[in-house]
PDB file of N, CA and C in Angstrom:
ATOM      1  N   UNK A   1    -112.412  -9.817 -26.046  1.00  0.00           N
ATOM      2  CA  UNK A   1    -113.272 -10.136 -27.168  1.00  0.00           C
ATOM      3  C   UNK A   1    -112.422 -10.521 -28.378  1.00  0.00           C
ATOM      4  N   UNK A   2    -113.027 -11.604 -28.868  1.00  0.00           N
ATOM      5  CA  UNK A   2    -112.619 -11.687 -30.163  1.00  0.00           C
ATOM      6  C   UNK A   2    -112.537 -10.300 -31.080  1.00  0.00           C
ATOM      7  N   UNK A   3    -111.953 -10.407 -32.459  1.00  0.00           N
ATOM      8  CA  UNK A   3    -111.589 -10.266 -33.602  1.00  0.00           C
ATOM      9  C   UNK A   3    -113.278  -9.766 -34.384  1.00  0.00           C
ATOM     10  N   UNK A   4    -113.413 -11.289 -34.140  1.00  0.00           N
ATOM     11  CA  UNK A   4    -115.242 -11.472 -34.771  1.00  0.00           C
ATOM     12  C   UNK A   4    -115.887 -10.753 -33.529  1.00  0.00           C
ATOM     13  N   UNK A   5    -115.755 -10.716 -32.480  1.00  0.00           N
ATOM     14  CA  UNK A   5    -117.019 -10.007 -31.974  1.00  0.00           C
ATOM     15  C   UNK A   5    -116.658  -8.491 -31.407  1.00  0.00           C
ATOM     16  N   UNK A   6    -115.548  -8.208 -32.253  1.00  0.00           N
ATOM     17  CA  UNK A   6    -115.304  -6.529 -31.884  1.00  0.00           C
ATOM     18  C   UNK A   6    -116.180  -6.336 -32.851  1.00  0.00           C
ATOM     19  N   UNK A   7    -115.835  -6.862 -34.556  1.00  0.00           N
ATOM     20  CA  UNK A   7    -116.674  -6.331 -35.403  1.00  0.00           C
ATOM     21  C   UNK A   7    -117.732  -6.165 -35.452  1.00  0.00           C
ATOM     22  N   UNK A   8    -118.461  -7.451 -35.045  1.00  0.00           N
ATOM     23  CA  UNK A   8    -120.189  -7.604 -34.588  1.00  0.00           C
ATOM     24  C   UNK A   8    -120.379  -6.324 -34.259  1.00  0.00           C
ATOM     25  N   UNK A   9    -119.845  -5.732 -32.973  1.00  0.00           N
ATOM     26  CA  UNK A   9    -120.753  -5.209 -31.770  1.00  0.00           C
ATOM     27  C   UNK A   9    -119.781  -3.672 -32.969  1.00  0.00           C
ATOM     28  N   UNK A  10    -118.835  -3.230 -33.455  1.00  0.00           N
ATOM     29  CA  UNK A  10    -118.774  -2.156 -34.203  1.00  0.00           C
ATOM     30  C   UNK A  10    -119.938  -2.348 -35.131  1.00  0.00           C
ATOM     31  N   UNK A  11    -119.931  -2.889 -35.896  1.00  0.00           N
ATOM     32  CA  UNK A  11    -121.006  -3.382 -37.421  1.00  0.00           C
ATOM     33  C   UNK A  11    -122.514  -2.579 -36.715  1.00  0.00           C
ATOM     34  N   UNK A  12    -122.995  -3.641 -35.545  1.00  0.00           N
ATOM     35  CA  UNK A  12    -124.593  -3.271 -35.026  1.00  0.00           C
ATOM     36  C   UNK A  12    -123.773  -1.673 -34.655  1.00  0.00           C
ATOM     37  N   UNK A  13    -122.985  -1.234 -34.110  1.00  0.00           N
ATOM     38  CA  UNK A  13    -122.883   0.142 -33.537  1.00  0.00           C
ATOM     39  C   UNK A  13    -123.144   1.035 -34.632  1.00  0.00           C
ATOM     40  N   UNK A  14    -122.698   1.232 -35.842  1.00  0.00           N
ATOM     41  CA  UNK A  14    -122.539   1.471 -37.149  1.00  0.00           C
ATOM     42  C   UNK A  14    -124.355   2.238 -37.388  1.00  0.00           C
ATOM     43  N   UNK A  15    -124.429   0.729 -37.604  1.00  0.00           N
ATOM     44  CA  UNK A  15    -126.237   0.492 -38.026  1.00  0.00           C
ATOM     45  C   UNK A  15    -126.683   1.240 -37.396  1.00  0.00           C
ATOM     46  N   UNK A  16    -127.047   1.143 -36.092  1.00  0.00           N
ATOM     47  CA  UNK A  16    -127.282   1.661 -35.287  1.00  0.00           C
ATOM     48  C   UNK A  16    -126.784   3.641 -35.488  1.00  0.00           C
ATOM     49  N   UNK A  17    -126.081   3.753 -34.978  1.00  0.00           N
ATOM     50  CA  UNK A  17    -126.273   5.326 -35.633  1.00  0.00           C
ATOM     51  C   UNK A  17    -126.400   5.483 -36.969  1.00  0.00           C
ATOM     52  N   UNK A  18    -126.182   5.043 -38.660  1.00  0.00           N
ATOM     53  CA  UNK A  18    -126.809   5.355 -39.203  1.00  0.00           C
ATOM     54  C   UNK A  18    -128.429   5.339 -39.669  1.00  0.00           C
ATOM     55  N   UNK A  19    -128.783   4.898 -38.484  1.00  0.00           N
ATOM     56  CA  UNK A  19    -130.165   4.628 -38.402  1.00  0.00           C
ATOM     57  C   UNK A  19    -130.611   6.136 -37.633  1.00  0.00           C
ATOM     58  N   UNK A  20    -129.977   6.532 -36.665  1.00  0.00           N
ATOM     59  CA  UNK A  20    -130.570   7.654 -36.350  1.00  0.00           C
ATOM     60  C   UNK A  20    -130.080   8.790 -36.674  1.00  0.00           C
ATOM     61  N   UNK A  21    -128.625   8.778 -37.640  1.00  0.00           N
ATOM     62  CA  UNK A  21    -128.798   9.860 -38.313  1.00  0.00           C
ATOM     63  C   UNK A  21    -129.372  10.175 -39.510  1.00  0.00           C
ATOM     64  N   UNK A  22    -130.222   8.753 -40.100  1.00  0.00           N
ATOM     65  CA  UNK A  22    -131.682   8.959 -40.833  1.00  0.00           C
ATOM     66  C   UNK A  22    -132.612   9.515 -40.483  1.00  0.00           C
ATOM     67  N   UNK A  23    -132.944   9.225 -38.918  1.00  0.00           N
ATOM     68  CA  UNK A  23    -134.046   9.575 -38.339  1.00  0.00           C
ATOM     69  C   UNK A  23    -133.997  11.413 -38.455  1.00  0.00           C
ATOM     70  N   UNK A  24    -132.762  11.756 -37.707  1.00  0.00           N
ATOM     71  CA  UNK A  24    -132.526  13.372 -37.399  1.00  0.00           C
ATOM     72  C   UNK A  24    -132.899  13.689 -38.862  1.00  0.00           C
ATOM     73  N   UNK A  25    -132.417  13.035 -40.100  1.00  0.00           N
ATOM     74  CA  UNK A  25    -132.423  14.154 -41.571  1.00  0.00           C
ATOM     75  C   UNK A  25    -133.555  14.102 -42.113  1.00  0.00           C
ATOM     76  N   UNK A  26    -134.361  13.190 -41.591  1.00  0.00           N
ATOM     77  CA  UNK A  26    -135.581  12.985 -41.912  1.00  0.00           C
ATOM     78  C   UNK A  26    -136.221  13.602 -41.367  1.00  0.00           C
ATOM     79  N   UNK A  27    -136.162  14.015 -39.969  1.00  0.00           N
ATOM     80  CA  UNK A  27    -137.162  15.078 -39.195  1.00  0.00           C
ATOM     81  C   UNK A  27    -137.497  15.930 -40.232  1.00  0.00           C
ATOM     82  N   UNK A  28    -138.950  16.319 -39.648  1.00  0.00           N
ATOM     83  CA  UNK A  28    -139.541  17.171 -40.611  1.00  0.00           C
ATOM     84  C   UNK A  28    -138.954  19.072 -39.785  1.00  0.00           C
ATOM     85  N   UNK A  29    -138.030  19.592 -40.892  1.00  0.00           N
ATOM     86  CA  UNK A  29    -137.830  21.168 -40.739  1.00  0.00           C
ATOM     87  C   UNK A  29    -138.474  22.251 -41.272  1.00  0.00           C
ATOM     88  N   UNK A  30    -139.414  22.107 -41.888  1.00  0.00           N
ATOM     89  CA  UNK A  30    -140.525  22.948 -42.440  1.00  0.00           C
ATOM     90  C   UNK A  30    -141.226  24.060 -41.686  1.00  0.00           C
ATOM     91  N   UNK A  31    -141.264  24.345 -40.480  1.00  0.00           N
ATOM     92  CA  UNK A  31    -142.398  24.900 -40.095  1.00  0.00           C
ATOM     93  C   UNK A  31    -143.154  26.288 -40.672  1.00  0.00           C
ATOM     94  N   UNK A  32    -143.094  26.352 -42.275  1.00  0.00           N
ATOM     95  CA  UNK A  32    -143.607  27.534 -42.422  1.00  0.00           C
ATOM     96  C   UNK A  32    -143.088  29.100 -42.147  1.00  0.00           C
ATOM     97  N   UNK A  33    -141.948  28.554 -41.869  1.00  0.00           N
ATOM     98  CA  UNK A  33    -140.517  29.605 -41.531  1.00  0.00           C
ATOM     99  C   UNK A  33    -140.943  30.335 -40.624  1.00  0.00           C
ATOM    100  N   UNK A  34    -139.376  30.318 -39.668  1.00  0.00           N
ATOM    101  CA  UNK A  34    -139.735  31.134 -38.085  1.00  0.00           C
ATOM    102  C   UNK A  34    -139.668  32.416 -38.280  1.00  0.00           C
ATOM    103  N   UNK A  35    -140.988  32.824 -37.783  1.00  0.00           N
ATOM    104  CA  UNK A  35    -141.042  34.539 -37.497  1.00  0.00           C
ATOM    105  C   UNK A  35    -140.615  34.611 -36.071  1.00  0.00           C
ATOM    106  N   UNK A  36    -139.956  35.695 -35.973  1.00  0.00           N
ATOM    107  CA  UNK A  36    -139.470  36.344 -34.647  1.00  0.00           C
ATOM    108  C   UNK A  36    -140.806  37.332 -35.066  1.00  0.00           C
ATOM    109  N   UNK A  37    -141.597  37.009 -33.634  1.00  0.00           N
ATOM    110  CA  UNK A  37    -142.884  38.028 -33.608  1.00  0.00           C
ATOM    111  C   UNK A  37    -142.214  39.149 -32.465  1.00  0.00           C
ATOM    112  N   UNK A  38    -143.532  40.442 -31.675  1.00  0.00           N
ATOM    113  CA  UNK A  38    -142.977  41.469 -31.212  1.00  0.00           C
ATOM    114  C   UNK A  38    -142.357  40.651 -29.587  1.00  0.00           C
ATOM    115  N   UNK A  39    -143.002  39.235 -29.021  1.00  0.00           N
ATOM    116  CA  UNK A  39    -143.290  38.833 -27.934  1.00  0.00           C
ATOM    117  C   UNK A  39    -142.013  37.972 -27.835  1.00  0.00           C
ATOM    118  N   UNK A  40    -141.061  38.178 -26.773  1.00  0.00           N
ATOM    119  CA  UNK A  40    -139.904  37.619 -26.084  1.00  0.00           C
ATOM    120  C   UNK A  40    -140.985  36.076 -26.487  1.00  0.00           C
ATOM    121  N   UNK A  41    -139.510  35.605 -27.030  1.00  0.00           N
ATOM    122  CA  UNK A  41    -139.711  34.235 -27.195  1.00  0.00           C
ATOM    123  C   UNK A  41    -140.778  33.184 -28.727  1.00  0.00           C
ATOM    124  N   UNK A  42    -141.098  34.185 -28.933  1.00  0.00           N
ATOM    125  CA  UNK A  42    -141.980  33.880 -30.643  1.00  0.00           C
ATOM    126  C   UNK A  42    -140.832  33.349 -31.409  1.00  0.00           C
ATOM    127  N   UNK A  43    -140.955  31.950 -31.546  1.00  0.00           N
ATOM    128  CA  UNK A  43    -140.226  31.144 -32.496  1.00  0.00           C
ATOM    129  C   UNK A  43    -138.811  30.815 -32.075  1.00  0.00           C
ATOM    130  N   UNK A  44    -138.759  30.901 -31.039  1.00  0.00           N
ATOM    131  CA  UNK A  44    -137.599  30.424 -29.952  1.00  0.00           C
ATOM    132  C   UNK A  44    -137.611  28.687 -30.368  1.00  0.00           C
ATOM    133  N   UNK A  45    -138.558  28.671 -29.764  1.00  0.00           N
ATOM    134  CA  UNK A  45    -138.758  27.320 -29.668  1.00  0.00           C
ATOM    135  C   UNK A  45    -138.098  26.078 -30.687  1.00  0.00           C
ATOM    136  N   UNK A  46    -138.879  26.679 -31.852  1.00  0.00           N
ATOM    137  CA  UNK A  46    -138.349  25.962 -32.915  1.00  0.00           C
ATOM    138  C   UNK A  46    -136.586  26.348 -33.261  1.00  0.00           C
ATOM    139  N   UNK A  47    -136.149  27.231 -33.368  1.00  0.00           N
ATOM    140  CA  UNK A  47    -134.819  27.789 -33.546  1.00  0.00           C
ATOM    141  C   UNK A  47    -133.998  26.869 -32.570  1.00  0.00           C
ATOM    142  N   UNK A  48    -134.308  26.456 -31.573  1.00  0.00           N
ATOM    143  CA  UNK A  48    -134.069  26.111 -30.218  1.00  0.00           C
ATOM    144  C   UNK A  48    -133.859  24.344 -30.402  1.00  0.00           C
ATOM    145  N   UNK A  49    -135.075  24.027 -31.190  1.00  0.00           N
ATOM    146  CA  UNK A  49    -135.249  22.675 -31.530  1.00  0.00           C
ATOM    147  C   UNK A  49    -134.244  22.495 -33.195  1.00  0.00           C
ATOM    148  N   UNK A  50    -134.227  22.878 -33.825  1.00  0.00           N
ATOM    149  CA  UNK A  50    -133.267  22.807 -34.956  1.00  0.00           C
ATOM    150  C   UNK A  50    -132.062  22.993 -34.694  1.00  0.00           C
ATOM    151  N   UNK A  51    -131.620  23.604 -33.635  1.00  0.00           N
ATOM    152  CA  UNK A  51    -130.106  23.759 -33.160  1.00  0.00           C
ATOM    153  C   UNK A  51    -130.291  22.497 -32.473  1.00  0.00           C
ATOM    154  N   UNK A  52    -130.792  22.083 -31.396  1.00  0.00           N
ATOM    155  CA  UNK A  52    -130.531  20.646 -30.910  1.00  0.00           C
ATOM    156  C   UNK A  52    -130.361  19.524 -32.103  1.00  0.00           C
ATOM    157  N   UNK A  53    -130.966  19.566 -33.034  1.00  0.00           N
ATOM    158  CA  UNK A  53    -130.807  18.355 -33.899  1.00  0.00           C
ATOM    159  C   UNK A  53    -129.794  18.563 -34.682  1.00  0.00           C
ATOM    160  N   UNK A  54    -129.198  19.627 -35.281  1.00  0.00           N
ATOM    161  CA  UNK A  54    -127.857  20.045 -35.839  1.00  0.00           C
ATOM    162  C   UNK A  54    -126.653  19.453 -34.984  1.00  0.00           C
ATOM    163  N   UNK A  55    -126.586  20.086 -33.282  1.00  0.00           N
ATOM    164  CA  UNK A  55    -125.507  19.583 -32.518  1.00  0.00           C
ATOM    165  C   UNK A  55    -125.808  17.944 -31.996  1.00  0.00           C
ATOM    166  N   UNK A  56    -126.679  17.057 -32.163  1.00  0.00           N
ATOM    167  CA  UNK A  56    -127.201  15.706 -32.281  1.00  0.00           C
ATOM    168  C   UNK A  56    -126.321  15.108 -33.645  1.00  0.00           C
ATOM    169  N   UNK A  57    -127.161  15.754 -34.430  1.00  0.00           N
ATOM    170  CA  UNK A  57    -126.501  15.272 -35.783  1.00  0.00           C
ATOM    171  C   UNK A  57    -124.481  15.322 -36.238  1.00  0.00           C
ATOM    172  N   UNK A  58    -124.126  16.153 -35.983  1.00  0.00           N
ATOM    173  CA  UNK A  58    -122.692  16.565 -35.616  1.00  0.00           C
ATOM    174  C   UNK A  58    -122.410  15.588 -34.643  1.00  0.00           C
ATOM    175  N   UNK A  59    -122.684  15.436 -33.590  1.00  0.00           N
ATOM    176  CA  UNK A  59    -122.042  14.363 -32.340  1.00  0.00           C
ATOM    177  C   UNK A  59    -122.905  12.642 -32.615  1.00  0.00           C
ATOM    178  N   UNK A  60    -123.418  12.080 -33.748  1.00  0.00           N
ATOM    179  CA  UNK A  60    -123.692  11.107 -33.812  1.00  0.00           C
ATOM    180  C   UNK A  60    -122.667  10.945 -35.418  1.00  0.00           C
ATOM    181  N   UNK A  61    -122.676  11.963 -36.261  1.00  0.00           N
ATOM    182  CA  UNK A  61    -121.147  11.964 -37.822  1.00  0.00           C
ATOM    183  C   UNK A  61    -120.098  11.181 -37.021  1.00  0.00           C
ATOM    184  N   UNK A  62    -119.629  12.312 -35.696  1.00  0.00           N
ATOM    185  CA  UNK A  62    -118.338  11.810 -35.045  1.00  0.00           C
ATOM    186  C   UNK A  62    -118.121  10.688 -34.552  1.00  0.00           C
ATOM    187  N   UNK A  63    -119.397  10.143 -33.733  1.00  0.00           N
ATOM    188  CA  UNK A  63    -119.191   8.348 -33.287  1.00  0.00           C
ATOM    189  C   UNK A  63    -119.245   7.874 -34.636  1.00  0.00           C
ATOM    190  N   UNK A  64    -119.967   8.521 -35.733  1.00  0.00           N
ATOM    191  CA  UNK A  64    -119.613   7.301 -36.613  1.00  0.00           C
ATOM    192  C   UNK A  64    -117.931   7.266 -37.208  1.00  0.00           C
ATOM    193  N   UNK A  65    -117.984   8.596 -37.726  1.00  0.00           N
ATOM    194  CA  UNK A  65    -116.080   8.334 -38.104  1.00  0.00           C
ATOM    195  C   UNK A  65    -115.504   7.916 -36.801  1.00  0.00           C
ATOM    196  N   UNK A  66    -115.583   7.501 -35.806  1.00  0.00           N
ATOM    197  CA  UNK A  66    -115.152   7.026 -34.489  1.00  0.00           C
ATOM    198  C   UNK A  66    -115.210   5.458 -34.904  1.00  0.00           C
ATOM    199  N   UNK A  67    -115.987   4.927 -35.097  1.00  0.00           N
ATOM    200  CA  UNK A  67    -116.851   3.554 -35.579  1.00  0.00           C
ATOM    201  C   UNK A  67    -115.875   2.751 -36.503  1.00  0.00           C
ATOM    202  N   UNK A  68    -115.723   4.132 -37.933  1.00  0.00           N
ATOM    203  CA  UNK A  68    -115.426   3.746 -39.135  1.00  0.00           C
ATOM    204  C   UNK A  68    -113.847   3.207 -39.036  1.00  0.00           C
ATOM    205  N   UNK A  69    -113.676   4.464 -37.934  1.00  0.00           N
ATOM    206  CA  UNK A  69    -111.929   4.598 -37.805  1.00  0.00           C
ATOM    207  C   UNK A  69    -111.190   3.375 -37.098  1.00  0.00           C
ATOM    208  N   UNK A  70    -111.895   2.877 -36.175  1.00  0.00           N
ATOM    209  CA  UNK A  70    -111.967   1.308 -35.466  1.00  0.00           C
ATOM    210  C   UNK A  70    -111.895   0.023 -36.406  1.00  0.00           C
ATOM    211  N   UNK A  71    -112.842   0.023 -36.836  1.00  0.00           N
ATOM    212  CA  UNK A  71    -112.977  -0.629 -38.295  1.00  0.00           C
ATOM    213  C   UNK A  71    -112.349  -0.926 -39.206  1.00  0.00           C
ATOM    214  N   UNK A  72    -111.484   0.078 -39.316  1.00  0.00           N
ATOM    215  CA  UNK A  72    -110.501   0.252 -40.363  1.00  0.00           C
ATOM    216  C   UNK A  72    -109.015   0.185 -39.915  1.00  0.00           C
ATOM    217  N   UNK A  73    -109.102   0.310 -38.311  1.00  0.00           N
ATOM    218  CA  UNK A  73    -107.679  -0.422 -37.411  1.00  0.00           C
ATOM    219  C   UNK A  73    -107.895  -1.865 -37.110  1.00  0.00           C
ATOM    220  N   UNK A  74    -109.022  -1.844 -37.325  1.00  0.00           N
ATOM    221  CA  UNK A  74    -109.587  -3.868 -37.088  1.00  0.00           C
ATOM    222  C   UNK A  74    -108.469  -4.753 -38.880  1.00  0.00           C
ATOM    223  N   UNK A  75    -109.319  -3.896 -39.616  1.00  0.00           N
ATOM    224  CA  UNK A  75    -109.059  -4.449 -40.820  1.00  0.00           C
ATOM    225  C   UNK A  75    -107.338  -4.493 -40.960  1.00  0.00           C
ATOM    226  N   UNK A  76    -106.687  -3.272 -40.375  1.00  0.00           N
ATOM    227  CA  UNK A  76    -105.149  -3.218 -40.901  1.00  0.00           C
ATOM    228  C   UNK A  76    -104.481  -3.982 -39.672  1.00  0.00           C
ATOM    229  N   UNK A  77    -105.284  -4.753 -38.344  1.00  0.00           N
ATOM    230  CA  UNK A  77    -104.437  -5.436 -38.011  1.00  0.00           C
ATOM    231  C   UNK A  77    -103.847  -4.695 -36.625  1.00  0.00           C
ATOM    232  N   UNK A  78    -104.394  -2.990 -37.062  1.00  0.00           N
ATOM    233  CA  UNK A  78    -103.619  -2.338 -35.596  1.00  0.00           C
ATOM    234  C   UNK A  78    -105.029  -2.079 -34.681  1.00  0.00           C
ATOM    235  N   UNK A  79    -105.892  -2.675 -34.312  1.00  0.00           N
ATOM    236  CA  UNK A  79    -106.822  -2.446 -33.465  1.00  0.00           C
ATOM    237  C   UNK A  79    -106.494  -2.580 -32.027  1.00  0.00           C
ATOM    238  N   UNK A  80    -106.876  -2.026 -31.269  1.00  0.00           N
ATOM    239  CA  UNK A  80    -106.014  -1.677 -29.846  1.00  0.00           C
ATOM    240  C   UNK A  80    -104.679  -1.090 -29.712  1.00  0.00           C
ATOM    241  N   UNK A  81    -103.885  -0.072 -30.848  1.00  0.00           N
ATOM    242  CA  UNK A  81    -102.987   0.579 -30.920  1.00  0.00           C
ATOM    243  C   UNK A  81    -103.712   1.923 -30.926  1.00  0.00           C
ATOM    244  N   UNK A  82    -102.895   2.783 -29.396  1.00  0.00           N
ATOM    245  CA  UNK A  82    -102.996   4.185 -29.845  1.00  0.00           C
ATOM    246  C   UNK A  82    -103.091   4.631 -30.771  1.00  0.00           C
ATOM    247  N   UNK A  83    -103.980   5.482 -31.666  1.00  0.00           N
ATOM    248  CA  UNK A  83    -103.438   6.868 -32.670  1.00  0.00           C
ATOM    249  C   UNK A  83    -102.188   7.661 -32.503  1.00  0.00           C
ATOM    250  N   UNK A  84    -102.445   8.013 -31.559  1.00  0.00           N
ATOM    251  CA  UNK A  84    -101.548   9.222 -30.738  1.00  0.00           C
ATOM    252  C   UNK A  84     -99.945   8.577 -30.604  1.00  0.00           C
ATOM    253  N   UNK A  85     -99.739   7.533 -29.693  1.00  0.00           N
ATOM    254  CA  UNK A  85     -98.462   7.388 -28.769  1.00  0.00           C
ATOM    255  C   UNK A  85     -98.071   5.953 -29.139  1.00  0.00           C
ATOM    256  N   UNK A  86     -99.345   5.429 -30.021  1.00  0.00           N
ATOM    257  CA  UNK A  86     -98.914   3.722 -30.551  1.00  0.00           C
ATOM    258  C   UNK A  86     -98.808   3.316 -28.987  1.00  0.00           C
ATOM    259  N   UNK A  87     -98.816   3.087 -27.985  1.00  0.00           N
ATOM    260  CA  UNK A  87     -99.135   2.220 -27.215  1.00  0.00           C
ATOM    261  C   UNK A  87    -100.567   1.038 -27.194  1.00  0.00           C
ATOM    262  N   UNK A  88    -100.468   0.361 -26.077  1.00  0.00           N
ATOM    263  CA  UNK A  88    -101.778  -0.441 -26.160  1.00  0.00           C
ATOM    264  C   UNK A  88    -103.037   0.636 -25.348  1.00  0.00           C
ATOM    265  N   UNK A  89    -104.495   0.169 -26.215  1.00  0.00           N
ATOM    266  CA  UNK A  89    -105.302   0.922 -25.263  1.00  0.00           C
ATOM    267  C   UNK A  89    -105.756  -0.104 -24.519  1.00  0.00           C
ATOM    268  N   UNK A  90    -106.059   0.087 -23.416  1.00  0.00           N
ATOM    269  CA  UNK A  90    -106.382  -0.674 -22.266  1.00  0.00           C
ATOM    270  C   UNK A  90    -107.619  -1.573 -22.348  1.00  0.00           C
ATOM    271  N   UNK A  91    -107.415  -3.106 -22.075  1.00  0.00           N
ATOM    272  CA  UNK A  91    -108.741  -4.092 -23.185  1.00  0.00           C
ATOM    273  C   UNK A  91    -109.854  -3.351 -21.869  1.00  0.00           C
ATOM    274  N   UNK A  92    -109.894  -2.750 -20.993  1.00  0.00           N
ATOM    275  CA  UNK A  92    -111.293  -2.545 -20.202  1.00  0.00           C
ATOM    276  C   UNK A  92    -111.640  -1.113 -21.108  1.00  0.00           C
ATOM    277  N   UNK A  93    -110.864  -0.111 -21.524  1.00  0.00           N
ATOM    278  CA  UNK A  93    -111.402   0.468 -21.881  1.00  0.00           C
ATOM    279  C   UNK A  93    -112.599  -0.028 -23.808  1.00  0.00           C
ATOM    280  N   UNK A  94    -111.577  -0.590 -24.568  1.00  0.00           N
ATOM    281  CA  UNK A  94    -111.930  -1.012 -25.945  1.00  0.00           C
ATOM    282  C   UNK A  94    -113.233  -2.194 -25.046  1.00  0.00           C
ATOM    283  N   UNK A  95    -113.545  -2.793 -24.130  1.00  0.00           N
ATOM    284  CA  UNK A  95    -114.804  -3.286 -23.923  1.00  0.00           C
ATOM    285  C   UNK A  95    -115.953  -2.323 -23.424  1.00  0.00           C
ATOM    286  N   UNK A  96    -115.706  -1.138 -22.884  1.00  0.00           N
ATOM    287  CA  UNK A  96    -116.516  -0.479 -22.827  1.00  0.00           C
ATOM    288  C   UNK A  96    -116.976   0.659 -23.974  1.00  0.00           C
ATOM    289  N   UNK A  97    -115.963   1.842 -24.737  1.00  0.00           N
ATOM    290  CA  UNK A  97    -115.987   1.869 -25.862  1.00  0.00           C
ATOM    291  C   UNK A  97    -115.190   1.021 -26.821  1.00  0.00           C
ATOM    292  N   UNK A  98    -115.714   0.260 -27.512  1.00  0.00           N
ATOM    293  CA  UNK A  98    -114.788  -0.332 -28.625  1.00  0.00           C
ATOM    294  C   UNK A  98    -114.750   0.256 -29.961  1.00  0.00           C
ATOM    295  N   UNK A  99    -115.083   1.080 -29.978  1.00  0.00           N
ATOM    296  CA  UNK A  99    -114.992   2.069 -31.019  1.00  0.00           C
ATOM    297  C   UNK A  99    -113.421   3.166 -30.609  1.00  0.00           C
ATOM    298  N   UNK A 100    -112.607   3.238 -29.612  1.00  0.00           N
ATOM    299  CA  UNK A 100    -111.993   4.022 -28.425  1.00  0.00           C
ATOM    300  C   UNK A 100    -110.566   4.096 -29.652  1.00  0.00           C
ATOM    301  N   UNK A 101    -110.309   4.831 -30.105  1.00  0.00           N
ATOM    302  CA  UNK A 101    -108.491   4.576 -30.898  1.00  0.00           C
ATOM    303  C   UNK A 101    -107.395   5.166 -30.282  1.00  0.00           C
ATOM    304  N   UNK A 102    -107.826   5.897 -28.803  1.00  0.00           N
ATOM    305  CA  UNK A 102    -106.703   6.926 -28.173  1.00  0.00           C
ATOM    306  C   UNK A 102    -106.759   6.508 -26.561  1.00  0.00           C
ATOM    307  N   UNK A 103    -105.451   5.672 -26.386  1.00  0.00           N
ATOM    308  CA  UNK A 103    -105.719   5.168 -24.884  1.00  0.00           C
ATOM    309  C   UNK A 103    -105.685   6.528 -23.930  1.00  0.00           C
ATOM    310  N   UNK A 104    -106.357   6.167 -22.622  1.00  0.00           N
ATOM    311  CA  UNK A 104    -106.891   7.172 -21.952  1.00  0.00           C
ATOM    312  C   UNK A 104    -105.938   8.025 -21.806  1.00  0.00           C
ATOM    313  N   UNK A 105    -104.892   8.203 -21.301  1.00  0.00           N
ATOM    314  CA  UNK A 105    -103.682   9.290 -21.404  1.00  0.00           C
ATOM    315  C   UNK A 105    -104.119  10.003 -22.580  1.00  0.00           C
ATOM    316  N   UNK A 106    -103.794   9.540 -23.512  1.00  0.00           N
ATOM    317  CA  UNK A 106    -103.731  10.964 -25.330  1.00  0.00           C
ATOM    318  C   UNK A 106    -105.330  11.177 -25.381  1.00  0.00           C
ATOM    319  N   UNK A 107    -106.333  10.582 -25.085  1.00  0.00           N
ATOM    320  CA  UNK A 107    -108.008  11.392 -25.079  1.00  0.00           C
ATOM    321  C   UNK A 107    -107.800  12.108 -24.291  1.00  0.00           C
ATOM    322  N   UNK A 108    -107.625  12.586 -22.855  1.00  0.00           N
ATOM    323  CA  UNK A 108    -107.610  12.716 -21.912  1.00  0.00           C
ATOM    324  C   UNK A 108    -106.568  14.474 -22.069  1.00  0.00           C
ATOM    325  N   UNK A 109    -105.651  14.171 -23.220  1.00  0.00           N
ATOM    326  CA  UNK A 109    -104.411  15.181 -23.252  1.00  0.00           C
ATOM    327  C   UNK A 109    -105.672  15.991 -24.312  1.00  0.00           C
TER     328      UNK A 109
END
């Protein structure tokens, strides 16, 4: 891939999760606050559902500084250079994630 169409497909990737980590902060968390009643499982549910969107929200931050961090090796010129070991990362891997800054060896370590 081009130069221009790493960015494209980072740029829509971008959008794209800050679009749904609008969605997650926007969820409505209100419910009138969870009572733990006397009955196994009273307000599980919700406790249950607010922890899923917390660890959602946390693992969609990270693709984005993942995103940003790409982006910003696009711009300085070192895009497809390890973080880790400065080697090349492998162009099959940067076409499948292209957001990827740690060739598979140093992710992997």
């Amino acid at each position: 891939m081009s130069d221009a169409e790493v960015r494209a497909v980072l740029e829509h990737k971008r959008s794209d999760l800050l679009e749904r980590i609008a969605g997650i902060s926007a969820a409505p968390t209100d419910s009138g606050g969870i009572s733990f009643g006397k009955r196994v499982g009273d307000g599980t549910s919700i406790a249950v559902e607010r922890l899923a969107q917390v660890a959602a929200h946390d693992q969609l931050l990270e693709q984005l500084a993942d995103v940003d961090r790409a982006l910003a090796k696009l711009d300085a010129g070192t895009y497809g250079t390890c973080d880790v070991c400065g080697g090349p990362v492998p162009e099959g891997r940067l076409e499948v994630h292209p957001w990827a800054t740690r060739c598979v060896a140093c992710a992997e370590a």
